[in-house]
N, C-alpha and C. Protein backbone atom coordinates (compact mmCIF):
# COMPACT_ATOMS: atom_id res chain seq x y z
N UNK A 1 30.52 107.34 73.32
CA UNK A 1 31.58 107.53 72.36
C UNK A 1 31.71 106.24 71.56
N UNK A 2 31.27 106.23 70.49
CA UNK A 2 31.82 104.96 69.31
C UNK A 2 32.94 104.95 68.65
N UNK A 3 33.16 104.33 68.46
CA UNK A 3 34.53 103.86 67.80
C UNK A 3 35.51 104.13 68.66
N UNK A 4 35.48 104.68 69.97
CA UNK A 4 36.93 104.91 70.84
C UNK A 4 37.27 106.28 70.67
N UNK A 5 37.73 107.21 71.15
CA UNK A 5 37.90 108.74 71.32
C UNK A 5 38.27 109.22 73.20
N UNK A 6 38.47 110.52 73.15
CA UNK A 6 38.93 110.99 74.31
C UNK A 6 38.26 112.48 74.65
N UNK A 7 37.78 112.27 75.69
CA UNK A 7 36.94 113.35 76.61
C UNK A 7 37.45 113.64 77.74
N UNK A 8 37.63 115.12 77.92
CA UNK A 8 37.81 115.08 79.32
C UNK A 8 36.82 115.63 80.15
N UNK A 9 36.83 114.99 81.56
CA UNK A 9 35.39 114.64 82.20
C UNK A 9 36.12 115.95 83.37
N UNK A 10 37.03 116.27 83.96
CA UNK A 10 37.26 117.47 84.61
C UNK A 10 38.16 117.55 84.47
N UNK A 11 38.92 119.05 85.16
CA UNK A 11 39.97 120.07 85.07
C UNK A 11 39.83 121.15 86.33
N UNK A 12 40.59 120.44 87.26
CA UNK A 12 40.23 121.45 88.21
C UNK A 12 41.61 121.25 89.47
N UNK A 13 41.16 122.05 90.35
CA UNK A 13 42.36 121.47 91.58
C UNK A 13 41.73 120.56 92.75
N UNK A 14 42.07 119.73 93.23
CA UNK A 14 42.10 118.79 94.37
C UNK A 14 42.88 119.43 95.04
N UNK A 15 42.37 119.63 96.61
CA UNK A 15 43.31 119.55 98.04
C UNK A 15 43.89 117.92 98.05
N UNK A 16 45.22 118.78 98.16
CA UNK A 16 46.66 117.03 98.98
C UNK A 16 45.56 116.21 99.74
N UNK A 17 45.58 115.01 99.71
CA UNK A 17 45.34 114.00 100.40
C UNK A 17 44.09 112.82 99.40
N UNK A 18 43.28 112.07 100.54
CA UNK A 18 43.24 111.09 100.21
C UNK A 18 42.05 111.53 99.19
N UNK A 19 40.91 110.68 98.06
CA UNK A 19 39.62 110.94 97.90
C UNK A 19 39.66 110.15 97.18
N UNK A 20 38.40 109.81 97.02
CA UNK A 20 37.49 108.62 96.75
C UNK A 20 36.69 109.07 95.12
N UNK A 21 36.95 108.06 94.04
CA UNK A 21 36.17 108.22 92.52
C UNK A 21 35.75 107.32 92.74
N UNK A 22 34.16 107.67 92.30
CA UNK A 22 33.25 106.36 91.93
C UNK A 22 33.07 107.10 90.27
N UNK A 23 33.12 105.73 89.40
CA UNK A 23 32.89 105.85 88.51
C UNK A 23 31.63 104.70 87.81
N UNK A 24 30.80 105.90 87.21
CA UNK A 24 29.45 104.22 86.46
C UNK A 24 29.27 104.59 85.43
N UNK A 25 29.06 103.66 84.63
CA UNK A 25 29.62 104.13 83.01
C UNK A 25 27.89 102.75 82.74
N UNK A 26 27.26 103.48 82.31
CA UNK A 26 25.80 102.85 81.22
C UNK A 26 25.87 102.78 79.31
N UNK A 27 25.67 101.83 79.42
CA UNK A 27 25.04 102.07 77.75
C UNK A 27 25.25 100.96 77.20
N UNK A 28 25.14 100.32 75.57
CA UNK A 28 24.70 99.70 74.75
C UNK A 28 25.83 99.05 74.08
N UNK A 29 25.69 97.54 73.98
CA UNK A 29 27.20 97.12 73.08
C UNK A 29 26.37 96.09 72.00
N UNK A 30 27.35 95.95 71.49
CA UNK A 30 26.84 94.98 70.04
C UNK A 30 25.13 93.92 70.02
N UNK A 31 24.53 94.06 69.53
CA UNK A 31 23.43 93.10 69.54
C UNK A 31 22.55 93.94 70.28
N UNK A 32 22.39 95.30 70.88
CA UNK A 32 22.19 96.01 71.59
C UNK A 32 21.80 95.67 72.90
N UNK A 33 22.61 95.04 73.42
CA UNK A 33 22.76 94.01 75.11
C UNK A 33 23.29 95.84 75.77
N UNK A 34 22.34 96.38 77.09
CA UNK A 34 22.81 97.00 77.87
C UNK A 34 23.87 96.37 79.03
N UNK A 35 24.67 97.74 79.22
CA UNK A 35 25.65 97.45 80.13
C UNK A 35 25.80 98.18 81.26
N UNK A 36 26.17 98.11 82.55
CA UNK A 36 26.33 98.99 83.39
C UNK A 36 27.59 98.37 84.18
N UNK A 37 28.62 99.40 84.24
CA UNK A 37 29.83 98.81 85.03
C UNK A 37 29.78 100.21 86.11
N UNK A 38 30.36 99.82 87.24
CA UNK A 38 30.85 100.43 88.56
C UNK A 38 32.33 100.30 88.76
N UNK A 39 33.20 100.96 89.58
CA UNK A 39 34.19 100.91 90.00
C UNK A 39 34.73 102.70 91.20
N UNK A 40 35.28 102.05 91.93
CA UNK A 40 35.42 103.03 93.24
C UNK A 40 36.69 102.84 93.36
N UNK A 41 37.01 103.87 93.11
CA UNK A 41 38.64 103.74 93.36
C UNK A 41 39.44 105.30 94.55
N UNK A 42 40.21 104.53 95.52
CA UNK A 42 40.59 105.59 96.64
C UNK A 42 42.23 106.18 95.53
N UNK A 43 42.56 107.42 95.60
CA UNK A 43 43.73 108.13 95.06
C UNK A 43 44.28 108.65 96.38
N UNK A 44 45.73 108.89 95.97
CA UNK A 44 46.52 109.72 97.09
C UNK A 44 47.14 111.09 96.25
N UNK A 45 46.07 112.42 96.77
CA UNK A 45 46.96 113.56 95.57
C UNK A 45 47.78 113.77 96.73
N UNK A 46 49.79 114.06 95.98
CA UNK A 46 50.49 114.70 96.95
C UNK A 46 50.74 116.32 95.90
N UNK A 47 51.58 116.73 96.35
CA UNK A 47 51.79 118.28 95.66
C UNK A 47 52.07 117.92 94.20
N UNK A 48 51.65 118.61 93.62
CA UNK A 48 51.98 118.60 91.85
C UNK A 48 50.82 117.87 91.31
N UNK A 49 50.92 117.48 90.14
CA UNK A 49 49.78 117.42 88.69
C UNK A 49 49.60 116.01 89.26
N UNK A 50 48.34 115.55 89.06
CA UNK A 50 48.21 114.30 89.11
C UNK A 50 47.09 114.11 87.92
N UNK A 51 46.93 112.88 87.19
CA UNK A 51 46.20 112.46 85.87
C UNK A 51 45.47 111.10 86.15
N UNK A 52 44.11 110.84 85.91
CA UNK A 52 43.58 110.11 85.97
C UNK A 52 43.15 109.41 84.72
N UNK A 53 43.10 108.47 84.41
CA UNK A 53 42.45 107.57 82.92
C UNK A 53 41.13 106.78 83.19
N UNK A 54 40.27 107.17 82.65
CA UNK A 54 39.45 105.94 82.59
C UNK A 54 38.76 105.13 81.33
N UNK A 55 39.08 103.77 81.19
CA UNK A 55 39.27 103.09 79.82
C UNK A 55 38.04 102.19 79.44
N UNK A 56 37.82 102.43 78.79
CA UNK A 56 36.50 101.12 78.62
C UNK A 56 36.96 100.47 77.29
N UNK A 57 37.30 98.89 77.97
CA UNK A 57 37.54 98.45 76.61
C UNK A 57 37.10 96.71 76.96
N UNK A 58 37.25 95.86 76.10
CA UNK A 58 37.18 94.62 76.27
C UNK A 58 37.55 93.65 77.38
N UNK A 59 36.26 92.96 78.23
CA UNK A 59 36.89 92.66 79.32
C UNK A 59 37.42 91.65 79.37
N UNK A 60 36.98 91.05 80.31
CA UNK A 60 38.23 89.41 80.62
C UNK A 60 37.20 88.55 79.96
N UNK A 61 36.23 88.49 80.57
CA UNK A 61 34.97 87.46 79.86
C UNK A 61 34.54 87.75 78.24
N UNK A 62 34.90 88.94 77.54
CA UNK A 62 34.84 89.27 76.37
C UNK A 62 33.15 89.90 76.07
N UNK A 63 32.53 88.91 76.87
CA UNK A 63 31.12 89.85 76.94
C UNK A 63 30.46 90.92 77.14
N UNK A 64 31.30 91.38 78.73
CA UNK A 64 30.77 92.70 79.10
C UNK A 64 32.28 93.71 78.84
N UNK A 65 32.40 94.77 78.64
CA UNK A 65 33.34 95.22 78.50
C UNK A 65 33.62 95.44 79.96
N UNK A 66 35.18 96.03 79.92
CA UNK A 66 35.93 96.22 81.29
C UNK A 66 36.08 97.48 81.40
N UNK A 67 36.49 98.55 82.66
CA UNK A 67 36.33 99.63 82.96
C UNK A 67 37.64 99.11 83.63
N UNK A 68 38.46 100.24 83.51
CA UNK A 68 40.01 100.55 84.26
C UNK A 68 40.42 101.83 84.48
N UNK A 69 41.03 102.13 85.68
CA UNK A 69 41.35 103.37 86.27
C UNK A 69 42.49 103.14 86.19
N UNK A 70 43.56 104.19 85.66
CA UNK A 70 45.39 104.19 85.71
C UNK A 70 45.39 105.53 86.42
N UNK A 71 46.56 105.76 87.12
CA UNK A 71 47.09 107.02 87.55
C UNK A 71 48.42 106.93 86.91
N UNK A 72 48.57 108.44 86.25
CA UNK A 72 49.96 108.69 85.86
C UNK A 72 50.35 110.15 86.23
C-alpha cells in the first residue's frame, strides 16, 4: 500500500480466551532498501467485538519503519 490506506486483513469470530498474532510485513522503502519487520503479539478476547490495528509507519531510528499493534 503507498501512500498510506486501509485494508482489512480478516473478519471473522474468535473463541473467548487467550491467542497469539504473529505479524511480518516485507517490502521496499525509499532508495529501494528492503525491509522486513516481525512482531508477536498475545490478545485476551473476552465476550463482545474486539478490533485489532496494525500500523506501519516511521520508526524510532527513522530508517526502518515501525510496525505497531493497538487493541480497541
Amino acid at each position: 500500500m503507498q501512500e498510506g490506506g486501509v485494508h482489512r486483513l480478516y473478519a471473522g469470530r474468535l473463541s473467548d480466551g487467550e491467542h497469539v498474532l504473529d505479524v511480518s510485513v516485507s517490502g521496499k522503502q525509499a532508495g529501494n532498501r528492503a525491509f522486513h519487520q516481525q512482531r508477536s503479539v498475545t490478545i485476551t478476547k473476552l465476550p463482545g467485538r474486539k478490533y485489532l490495528e496494525l500500523q506501519l509507519g516511521p520508526g524510532k531510528n527513522m530508517q526502518n519503519p515501525g510496525l505497531t499493534v493497538r487493541e480497541w
